[in-house]
C-alpha atoms as a PDB file:
ATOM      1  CA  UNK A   1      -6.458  -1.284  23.706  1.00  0.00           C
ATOM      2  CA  UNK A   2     -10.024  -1.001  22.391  1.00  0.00           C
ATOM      3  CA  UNK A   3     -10.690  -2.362  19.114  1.00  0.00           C
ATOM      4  CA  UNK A   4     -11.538   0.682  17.335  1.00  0.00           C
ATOM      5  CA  UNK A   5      -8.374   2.109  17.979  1.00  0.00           C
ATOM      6  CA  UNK A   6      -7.114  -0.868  16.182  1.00  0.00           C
ATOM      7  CA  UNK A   7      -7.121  -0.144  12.468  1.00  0.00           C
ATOM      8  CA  UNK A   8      -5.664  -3.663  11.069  1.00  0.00           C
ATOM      9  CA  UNK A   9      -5.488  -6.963  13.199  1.00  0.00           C
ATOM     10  CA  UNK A  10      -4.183 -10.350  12.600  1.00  0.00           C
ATOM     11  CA  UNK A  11      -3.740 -13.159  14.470  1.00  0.00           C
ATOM     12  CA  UNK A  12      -1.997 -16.626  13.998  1.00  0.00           C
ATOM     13  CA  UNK A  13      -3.106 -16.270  10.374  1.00  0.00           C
ATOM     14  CA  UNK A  14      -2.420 -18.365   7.904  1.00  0.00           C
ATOM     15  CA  UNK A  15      -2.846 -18.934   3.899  1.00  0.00           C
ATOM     16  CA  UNK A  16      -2.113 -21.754   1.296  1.00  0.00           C
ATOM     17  CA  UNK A  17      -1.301 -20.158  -2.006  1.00  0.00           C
ATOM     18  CA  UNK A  18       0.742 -23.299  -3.661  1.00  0.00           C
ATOM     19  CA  UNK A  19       3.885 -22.243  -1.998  1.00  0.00           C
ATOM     20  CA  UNK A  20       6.441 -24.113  -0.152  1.00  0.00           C
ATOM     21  CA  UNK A  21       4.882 -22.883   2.466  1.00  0.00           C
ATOM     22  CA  UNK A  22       2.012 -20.802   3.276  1.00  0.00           C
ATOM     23  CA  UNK A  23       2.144 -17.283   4.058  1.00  0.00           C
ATOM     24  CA  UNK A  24       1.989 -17.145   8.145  1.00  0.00           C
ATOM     25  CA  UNK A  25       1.048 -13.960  10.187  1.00  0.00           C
ATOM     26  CA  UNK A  26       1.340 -14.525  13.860  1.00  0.00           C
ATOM     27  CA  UNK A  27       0.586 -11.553  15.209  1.00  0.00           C
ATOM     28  CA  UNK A  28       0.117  -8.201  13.850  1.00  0.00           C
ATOM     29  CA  UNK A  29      -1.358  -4.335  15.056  1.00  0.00           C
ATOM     30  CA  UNK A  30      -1.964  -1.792  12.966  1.00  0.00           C
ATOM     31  CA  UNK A  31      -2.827   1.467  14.765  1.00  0.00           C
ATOM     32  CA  UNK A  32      -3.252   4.790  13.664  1.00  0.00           C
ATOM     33  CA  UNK A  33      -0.376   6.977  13.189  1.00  0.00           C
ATOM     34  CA  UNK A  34       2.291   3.579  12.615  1.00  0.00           C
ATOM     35  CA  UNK A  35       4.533   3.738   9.965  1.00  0.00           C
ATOM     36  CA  UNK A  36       5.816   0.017   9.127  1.00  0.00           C
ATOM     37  CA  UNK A  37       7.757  -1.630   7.109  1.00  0.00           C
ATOM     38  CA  UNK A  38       7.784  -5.569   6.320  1.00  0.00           C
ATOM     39  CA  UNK A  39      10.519  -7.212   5.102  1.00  0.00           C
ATOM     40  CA  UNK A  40      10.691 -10.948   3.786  1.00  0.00           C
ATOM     41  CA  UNK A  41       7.887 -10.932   1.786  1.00  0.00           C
ATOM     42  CA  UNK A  42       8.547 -11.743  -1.645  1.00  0.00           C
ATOM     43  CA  UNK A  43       6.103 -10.412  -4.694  1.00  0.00           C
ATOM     44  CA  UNK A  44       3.224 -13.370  -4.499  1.00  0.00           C
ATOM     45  CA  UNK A  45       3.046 -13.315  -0.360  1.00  0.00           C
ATOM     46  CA  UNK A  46       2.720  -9.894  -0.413  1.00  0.00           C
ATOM     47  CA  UNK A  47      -0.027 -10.030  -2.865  1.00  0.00           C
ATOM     48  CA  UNK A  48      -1.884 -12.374  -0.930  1.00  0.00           C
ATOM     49  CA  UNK A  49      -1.295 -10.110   2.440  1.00  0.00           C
ATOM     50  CA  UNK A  50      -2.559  -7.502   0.788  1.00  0.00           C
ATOM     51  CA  UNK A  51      -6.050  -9.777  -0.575  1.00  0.00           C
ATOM     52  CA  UNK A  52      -5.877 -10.493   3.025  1.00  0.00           C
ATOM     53  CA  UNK A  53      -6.059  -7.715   4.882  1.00  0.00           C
ATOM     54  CA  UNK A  54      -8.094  -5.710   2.644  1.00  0.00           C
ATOM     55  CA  UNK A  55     -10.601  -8.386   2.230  1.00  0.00           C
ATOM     56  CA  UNK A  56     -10.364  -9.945  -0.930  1.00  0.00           C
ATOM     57  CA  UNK A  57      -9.396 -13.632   0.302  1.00  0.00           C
ATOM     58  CA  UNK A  58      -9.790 -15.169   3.789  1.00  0.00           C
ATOM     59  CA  UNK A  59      -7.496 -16.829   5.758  1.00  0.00           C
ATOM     60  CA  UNK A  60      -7.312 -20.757   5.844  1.00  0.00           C
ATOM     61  CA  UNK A  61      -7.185 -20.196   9.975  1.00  0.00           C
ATOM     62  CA  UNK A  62      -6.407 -17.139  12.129  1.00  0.00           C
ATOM     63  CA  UNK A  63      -8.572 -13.786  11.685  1.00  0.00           C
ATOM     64  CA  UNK A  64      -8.061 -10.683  10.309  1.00  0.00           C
ATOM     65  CA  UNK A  65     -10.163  -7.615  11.321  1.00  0.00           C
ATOM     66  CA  UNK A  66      -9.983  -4.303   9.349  1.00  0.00           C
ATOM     67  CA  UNK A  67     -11.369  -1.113  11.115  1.00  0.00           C
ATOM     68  CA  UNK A  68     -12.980  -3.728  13.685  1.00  0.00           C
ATOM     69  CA  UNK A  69     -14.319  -5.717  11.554  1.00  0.00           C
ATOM     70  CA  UNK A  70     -13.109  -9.255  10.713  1.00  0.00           C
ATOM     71  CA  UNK A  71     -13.012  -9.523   6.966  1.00  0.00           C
ATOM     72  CA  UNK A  72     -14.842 -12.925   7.411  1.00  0.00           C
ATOM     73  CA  UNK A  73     -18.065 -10.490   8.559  1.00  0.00           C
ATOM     74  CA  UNK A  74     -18.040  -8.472   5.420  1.00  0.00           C
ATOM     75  CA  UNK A  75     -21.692  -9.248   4.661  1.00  0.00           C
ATOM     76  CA  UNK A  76     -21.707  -8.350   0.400  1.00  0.00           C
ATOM     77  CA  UNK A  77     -19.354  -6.821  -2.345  1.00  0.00           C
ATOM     78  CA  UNK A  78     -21.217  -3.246  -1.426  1.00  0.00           C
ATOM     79  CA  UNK A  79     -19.880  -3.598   1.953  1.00  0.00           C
ATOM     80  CA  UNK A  80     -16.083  -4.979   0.671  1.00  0.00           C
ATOM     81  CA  UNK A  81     -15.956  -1.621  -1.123  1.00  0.00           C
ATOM     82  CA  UNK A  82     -16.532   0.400   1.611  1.00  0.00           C
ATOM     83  CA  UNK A  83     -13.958  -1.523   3.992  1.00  0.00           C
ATOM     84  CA  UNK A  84     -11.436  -1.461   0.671  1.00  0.00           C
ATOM     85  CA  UNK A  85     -11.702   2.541   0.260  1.00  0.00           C
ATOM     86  CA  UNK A  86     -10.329   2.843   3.313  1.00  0.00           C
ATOM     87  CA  UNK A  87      -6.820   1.612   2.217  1.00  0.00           C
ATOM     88  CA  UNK A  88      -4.739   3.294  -0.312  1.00  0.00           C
ATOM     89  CA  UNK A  89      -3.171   0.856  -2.274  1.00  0.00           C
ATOM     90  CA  UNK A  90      -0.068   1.570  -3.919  1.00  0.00           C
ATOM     91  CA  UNK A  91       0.844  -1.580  -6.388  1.00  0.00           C
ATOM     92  CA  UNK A  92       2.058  -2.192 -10.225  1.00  0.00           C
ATOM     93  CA  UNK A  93      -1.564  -4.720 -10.410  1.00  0.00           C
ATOM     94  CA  UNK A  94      -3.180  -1.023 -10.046  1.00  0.00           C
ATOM     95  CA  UNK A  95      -3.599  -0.263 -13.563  1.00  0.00           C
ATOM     96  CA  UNK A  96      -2.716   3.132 -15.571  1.00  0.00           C
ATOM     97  CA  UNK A  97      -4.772   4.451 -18.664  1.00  0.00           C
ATOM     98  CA  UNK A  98      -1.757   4.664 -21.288  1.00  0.00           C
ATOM     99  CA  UNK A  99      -3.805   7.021 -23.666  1.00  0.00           C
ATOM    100  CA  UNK A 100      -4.748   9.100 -20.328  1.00  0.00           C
ATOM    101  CA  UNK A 101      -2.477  12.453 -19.284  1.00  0.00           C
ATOM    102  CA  UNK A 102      -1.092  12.038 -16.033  1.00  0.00           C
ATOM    103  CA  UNK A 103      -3.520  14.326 -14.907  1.00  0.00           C
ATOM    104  CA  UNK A 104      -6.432  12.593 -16.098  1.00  0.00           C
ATOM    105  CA  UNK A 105      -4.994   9.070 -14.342  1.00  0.00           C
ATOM    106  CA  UNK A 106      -4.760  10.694 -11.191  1.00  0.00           C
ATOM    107  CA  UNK A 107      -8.353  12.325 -11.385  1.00  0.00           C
ATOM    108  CA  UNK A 108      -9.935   9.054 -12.184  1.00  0.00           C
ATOM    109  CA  UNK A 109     -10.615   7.970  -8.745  1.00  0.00           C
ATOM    110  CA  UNK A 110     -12.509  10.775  -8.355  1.00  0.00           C
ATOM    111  CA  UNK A 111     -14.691  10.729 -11.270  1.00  0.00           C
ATOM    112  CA  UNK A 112     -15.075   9.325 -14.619  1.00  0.00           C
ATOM    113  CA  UNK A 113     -15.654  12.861 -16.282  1.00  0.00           C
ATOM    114  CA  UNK A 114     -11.563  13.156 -17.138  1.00  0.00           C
ATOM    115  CA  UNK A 115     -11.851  14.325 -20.491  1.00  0.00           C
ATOM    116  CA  UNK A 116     -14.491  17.286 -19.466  1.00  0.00           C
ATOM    117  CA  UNK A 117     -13.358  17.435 -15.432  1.00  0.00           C
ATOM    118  CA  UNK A 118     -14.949  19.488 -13.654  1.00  0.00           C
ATOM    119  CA  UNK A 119     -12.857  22.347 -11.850  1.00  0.00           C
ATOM    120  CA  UNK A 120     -13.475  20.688  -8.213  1.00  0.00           C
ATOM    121  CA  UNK A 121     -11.522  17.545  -9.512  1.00  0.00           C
ATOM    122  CA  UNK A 122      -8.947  19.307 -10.897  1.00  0.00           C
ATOM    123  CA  UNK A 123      -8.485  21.714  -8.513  1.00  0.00           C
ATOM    124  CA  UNK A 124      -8.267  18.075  -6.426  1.00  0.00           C
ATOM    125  CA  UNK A 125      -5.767  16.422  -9.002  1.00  0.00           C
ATOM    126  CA  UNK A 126      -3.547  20.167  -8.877  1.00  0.00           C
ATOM    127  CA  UNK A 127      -3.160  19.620  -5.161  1.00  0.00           C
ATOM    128  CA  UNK A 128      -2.529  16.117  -5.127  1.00  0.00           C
ATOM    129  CA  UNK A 129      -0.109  16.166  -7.689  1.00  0.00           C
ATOM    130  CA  UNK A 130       1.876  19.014  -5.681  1.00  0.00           C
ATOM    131  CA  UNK A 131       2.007  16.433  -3.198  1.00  0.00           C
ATOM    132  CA  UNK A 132       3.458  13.757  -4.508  1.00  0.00           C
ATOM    133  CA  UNK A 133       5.698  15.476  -6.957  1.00  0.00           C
ATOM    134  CA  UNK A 134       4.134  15.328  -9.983  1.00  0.00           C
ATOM    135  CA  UNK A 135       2.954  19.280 -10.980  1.00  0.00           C
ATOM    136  CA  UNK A 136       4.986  19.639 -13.571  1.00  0.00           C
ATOM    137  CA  UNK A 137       3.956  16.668 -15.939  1.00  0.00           C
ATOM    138  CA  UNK A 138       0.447  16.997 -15.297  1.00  0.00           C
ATOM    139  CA  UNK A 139      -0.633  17.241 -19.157  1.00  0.00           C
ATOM    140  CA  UNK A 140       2.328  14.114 -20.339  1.00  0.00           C
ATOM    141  CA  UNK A 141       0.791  11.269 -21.199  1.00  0.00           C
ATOM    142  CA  UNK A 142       0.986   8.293 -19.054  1.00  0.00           C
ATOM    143  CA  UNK A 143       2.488   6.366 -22.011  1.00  0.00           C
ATOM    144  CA  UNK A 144       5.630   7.979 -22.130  1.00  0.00           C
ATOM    145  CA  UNK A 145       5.842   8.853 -18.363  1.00  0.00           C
ATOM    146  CA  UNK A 146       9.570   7.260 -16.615  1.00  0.00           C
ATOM    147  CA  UNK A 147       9.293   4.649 -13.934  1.00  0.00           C
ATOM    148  CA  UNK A 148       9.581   7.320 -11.043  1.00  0.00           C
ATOM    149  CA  UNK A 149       6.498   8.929 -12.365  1.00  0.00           C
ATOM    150  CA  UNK A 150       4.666   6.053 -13.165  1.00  0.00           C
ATOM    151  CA  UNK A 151       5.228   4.968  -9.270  1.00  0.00           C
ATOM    152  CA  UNK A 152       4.182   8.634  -8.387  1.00  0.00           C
ATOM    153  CA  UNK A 153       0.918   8.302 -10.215  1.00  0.00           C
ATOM    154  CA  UNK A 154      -0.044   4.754  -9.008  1.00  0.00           C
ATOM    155  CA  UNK A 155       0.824   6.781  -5.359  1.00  0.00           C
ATOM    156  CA  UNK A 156      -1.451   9.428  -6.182  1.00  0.00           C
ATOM    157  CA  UNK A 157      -4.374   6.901  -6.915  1.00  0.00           C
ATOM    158  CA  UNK A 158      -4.172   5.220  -3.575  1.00  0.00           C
ATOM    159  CA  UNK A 159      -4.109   9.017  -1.760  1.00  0.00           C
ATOM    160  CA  UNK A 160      -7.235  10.423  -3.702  1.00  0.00           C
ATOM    161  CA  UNK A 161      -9.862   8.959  -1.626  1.00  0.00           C
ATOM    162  CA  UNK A 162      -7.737  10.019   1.691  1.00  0.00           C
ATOM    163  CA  UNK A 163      -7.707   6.262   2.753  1.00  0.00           C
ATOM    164  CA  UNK A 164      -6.981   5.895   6.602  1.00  0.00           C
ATOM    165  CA  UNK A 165      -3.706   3.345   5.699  1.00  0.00           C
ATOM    166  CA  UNK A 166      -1.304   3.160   2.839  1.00  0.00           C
ATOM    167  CA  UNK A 167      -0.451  -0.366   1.731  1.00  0.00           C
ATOM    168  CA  UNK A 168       2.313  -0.630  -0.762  1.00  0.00           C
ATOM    169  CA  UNK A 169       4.046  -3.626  -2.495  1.00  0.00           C
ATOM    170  CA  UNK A 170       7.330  -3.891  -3.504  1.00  0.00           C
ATOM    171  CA  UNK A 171       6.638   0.107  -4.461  1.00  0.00           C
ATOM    172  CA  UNK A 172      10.687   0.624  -5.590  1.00  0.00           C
ATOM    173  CA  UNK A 173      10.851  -2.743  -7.838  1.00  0.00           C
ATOM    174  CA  UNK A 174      11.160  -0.585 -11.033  1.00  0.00           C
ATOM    175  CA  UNK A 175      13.183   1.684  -9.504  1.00  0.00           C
ATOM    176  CA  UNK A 176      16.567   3.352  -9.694  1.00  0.00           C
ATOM    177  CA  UNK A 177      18.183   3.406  -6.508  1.00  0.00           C
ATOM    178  CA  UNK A 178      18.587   7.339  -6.350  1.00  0.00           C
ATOM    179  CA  UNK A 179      14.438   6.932  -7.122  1.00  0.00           C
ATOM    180  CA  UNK A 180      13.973   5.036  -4.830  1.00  0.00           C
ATOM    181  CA  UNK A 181      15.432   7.144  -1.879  1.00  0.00           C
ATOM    182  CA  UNK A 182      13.419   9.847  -2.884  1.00  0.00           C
ATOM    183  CA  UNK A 183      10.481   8.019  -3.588  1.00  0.00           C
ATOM    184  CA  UNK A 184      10.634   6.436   0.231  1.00  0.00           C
ATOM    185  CA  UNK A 185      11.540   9.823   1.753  1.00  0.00           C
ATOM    186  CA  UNK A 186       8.459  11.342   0.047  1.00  0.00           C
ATOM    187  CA  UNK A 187       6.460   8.041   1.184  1.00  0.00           C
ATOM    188  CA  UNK A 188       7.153   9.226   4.751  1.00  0.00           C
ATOM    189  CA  UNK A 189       6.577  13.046   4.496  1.00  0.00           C
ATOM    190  CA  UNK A 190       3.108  12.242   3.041  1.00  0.00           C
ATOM    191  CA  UNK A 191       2.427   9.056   5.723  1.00  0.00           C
ATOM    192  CA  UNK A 192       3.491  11.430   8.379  1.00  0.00           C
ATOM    193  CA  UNK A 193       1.732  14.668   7.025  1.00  0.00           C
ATOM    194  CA  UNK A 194      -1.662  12.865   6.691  1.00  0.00           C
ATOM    195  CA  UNK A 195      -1.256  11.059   9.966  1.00  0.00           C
ATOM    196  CA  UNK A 196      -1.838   8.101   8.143  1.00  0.00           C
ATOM    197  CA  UNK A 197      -0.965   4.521   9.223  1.00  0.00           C
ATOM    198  CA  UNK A 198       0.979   2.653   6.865  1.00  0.00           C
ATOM    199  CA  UNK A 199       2.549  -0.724   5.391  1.00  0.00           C
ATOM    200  CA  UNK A 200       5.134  -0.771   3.329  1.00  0.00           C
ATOM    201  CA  UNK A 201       6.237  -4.298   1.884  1.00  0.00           C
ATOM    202  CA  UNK A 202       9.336  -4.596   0.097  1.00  0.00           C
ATOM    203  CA  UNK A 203      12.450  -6.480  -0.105  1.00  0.00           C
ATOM    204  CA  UNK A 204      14.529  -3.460   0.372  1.00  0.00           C
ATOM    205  CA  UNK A 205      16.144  -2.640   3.923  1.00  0.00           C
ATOM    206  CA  UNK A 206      17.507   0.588   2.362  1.00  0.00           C
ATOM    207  CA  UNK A 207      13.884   1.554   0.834  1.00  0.00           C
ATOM    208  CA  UNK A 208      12.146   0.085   4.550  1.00  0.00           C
ATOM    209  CA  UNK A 209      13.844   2.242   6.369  1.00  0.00           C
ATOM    210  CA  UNK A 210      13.483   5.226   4.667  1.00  0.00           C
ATOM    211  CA  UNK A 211       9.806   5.120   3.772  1.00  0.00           C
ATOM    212  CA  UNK A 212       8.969   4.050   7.442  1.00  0.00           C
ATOM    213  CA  UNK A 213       9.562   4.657  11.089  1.00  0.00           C
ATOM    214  CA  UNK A 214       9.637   0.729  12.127  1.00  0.00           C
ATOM    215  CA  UNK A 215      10.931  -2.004  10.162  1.00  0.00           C
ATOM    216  CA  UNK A 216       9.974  -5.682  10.798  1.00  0.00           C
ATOM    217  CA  UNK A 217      11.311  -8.957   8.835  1.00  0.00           C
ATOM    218  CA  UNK A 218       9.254 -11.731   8.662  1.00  0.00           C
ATOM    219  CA  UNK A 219      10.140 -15.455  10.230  1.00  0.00           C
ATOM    220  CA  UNK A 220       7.853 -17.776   7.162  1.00  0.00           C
ATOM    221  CA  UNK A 221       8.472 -20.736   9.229  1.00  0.00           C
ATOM    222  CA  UNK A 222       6.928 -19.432  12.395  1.00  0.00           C
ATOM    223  CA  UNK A 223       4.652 -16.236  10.926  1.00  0.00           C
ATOM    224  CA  UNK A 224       6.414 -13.959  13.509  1.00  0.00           C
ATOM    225  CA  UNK A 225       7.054 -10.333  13.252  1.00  0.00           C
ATOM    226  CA  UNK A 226      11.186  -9.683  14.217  1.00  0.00           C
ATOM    227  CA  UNK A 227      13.067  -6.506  14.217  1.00  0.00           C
ATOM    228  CA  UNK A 228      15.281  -6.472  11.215  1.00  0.00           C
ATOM    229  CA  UNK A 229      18.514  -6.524  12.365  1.00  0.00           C
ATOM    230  CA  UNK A 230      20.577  -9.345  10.957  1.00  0.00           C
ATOM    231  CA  UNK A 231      17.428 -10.385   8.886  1.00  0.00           C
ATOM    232  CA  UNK A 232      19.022 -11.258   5.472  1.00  0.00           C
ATOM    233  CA  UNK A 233      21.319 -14.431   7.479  1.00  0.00           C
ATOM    234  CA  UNK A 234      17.739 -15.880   7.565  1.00  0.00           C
ATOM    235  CA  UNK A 235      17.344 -16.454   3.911  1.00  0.00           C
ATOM    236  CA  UNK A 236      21.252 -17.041   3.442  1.00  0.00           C
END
């Protein structure tokens, strides 16, 4: 397969990060238009897979290559930038602006003018908040909005740029488990809508296989990349 076809590569990667062990990626393809889900990752290794693949830390060995690049090539932070707006990233580190309406939160990728925006951006935020379920609340303020919007919003930040892959982290750790089904099922309408790629990590079968089309557990020992049948006997 040529390498531009190939959105995210790793191979026998691996990363010290003053665990038991370090985090270990054997093999991995990311091409467009796969959904994926990644089990066995708890909230520090997928952290440092995300730094990874997006850029932000090497690998101690292995290589990872984003949109044919290896990350190791990314000449200066001007550069990084451009490689890192091509992933949306949905994570609790992304930070919201408690003060802010939701509206204005979700409009900030797109400019810093939020408490003047001009009609393009909010024409932008209307749309985008139809999208990922969030129309209604658009003037609340971020402070008082409920863990299901709160993961809505962060969602809505990694969209606004129309990155070419979601990543998301543990994205139903705050939530209810009726949330979270809906929250996954809108994951994949939007994934699948776009014709995004995507990479959902999470410790959640339920929530995995919901939010994607393939689910994968991870073997730490090894770094490989399993189906996730029977996965949980691992850890037992």
């Amino acid at each position: 397969m040529p390498s531009d076809d190939v959105l995210l590569r790793l191979r026998a990667v691996s990363k010290d990060y003053r665990s038991l062990r370090p985090l270990r990626i054997a093999e991995l393809d990311l091409v467009p238009g796969r959904s994926l889900a990644l089990l066995g990752f708890d909230q520090m290794m997928a952290e440092v897979f995300v730094d990874l693949i997006t850029g932000a830390i090497l690998p101690d060995s292995g290589e990872v290559s984003a949109f044919g690049l290896s990350t190791s090539a990314i000449a200066d932070p001007d550069a990084w930038l451009t490689t890192l707006d091509r992933f949306g990233l949905l994570t609790d580190r992304a930070v919201l602006v408690e003060q802010f309406t939701i509206e204005q939160n979700l409009a900030l990728p797109l400019s810093i003018a939020v408490e003047d925006m001009p009609s393009e951006v909010r024409t932008r935020v209307e749309a985008l908040a139809r999208e990922i379920g969030l129309a209604d609340v658009l003037r609340q303020q971020a402070a008082s909005a409920s863990p299901a919007q709160r993961a809505r919003m962060r969602l809505g930040r990694a969209l606004a740029l129309s990155p070419r892959v979601l990543v998301a982290e543990h994205p139903s750790a705050t939530l209810s488990a009726a949330d979270a089904d809906v929250f996954a099922s809108d994951i994949a309408r939007i994934v699948s809508g776009r014709g995004m790629a995507s990479v959902v990590l999470t410790a959640d079968e339920r929530f995995a296989r919901a939010a994607a089309s393939e689910v994968l557990v991870l073997e730490p020992a090894t770094g490989a990349l399993k189906p996730a049948s029977g996965w949980r006997r691992w850890f037992s």
